[in-house]
C-alpha atoms as a PDB file:
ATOM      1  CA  UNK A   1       0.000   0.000   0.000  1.00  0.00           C
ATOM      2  CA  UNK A   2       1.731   3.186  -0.831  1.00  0.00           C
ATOM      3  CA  UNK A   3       1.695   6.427   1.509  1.00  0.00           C
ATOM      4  CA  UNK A   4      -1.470   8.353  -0.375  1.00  0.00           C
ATOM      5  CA  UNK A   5      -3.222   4.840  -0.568  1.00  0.00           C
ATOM      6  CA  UNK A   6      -3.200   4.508   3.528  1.00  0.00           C
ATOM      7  CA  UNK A   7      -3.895   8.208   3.689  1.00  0.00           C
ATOM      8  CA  UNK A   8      -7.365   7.153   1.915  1.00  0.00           C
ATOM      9  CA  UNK A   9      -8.023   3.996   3.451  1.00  0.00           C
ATOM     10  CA  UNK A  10      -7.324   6.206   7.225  1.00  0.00           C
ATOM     11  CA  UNK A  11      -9.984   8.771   5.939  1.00  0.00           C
ATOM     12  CA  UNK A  12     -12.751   6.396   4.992  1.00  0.00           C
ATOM     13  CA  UNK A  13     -12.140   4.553   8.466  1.00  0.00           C
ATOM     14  CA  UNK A  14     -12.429   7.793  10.542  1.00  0.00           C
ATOM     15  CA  UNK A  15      -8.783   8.145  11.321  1.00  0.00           C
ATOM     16  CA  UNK A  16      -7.561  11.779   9.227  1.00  0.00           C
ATOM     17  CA  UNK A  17      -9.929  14.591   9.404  1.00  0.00           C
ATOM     18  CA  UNK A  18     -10.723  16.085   6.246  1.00  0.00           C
ATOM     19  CA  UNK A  19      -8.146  19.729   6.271  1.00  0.00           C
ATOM     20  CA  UNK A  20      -9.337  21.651   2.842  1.00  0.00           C
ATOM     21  CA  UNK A  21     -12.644  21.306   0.772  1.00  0.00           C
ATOM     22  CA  UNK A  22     -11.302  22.353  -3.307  1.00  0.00           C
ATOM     23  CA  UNK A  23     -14.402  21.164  -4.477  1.00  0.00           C
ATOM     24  CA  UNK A  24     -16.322  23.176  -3.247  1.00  0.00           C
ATOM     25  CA  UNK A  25     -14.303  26.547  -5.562  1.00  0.00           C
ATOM     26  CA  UNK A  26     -17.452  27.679  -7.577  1.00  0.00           C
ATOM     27  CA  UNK A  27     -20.004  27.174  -4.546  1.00  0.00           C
ATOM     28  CA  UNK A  28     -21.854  29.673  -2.827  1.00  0.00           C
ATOM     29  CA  UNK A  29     -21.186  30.470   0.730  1.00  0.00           C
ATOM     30  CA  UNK A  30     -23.919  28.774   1.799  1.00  0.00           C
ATOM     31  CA  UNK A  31     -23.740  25.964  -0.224  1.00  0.00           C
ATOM     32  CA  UNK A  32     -19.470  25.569   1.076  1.00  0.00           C
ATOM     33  CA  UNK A  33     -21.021  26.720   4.818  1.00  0.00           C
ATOM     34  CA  UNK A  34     -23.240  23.440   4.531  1.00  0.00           C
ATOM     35  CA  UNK A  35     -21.239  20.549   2.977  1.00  0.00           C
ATOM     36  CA  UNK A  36     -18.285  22.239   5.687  1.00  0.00           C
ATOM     37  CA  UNK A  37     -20.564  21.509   8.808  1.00  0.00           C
ATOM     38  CA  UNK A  38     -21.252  18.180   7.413  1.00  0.00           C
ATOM     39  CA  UNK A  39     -17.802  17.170   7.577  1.00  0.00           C
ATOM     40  CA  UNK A  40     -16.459  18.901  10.921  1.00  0.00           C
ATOM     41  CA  UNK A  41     -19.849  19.833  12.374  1.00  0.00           C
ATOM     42  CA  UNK A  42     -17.764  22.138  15.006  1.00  0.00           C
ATOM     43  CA  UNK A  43     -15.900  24.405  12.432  1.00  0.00           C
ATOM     44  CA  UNK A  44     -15.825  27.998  13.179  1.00  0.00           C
ATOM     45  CA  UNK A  45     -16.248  29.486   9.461  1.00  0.00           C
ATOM     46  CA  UNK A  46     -14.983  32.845   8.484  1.00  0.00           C
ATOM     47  CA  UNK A  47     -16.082  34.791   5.329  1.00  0.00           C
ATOM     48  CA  UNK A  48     -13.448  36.919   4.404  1.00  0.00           C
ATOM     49  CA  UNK A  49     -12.756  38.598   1.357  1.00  0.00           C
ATOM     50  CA  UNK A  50      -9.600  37.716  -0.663  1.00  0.00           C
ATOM     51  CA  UNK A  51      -6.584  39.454  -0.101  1.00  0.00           C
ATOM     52  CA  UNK A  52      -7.308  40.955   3.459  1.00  0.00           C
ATOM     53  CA  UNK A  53      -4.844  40.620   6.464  1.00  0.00           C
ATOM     54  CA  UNK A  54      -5.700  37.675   8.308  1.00  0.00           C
ATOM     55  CA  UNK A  55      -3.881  36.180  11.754  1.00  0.00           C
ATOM     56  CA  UNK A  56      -1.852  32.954  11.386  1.00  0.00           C
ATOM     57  CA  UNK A  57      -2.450  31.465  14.462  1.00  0.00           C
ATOM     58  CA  UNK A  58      -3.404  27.794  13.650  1.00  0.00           C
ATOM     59  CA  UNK A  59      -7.243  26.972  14.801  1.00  0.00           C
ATOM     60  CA  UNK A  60      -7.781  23.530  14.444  1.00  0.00           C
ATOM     61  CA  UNK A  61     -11.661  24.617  13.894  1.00  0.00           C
ATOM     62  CA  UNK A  62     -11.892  27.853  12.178  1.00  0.00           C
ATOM     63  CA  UNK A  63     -12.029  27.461   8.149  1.00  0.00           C
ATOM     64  CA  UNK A  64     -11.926  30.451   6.482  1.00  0.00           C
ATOM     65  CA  UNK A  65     -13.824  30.708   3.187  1.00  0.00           C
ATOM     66  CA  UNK A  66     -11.868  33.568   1.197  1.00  0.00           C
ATOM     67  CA  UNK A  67     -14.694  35.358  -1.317  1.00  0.00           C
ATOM     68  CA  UNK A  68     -14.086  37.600  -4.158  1.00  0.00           C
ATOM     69  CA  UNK A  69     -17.000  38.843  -6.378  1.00  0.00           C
ATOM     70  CA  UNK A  70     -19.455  41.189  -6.136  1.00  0.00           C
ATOM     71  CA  UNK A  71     -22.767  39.883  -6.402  1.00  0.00           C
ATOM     72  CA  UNK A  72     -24.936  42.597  -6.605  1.00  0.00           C
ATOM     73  CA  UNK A  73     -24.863  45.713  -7.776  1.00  0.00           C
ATOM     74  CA  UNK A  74     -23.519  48.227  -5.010  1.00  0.00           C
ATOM     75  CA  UNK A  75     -25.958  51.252  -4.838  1.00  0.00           C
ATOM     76  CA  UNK A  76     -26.618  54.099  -2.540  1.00  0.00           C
ATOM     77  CA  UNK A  77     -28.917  53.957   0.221  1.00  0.00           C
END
């Protein structure tokens, strides 16, 4: 069995917890917010918009889903 093959087999018997989601690039926040909980249903997610200043202090809850589009239009009011 080679290294990424026990990697797998660990994950599917509950050993590895699951550390980054790239499927879900193209989602909506609350489509990423959902399938996240599913996996680690204690995460502490954090919207933040891409390129700001963020800490990097390891939290081995907090995933932070970096956005960055504009979905509506910005008006006055």
């Amino acid at each position: 069995m080679s290294y990424g093959q026990s990697i797998a087999a660990g994950c599917l018997a509950g050993e590895e917890k699951k550390t980054s989601w790239p499927e879900l690039v193209g989602k909506s926040i609350e489509e990423a917010r959902e399938i996240i909980l599913k996996d680690m249903p204690d995460a502490d997610i954090v919207v933040v918009p891409t390129g700001s200043a963020v800490t990097e202090d390891l939290r081995s809850n907090r995933v932070r889903i970096f956005v960055d589009i504009v979905a509506t239009t910005p008006n006055i009011g």
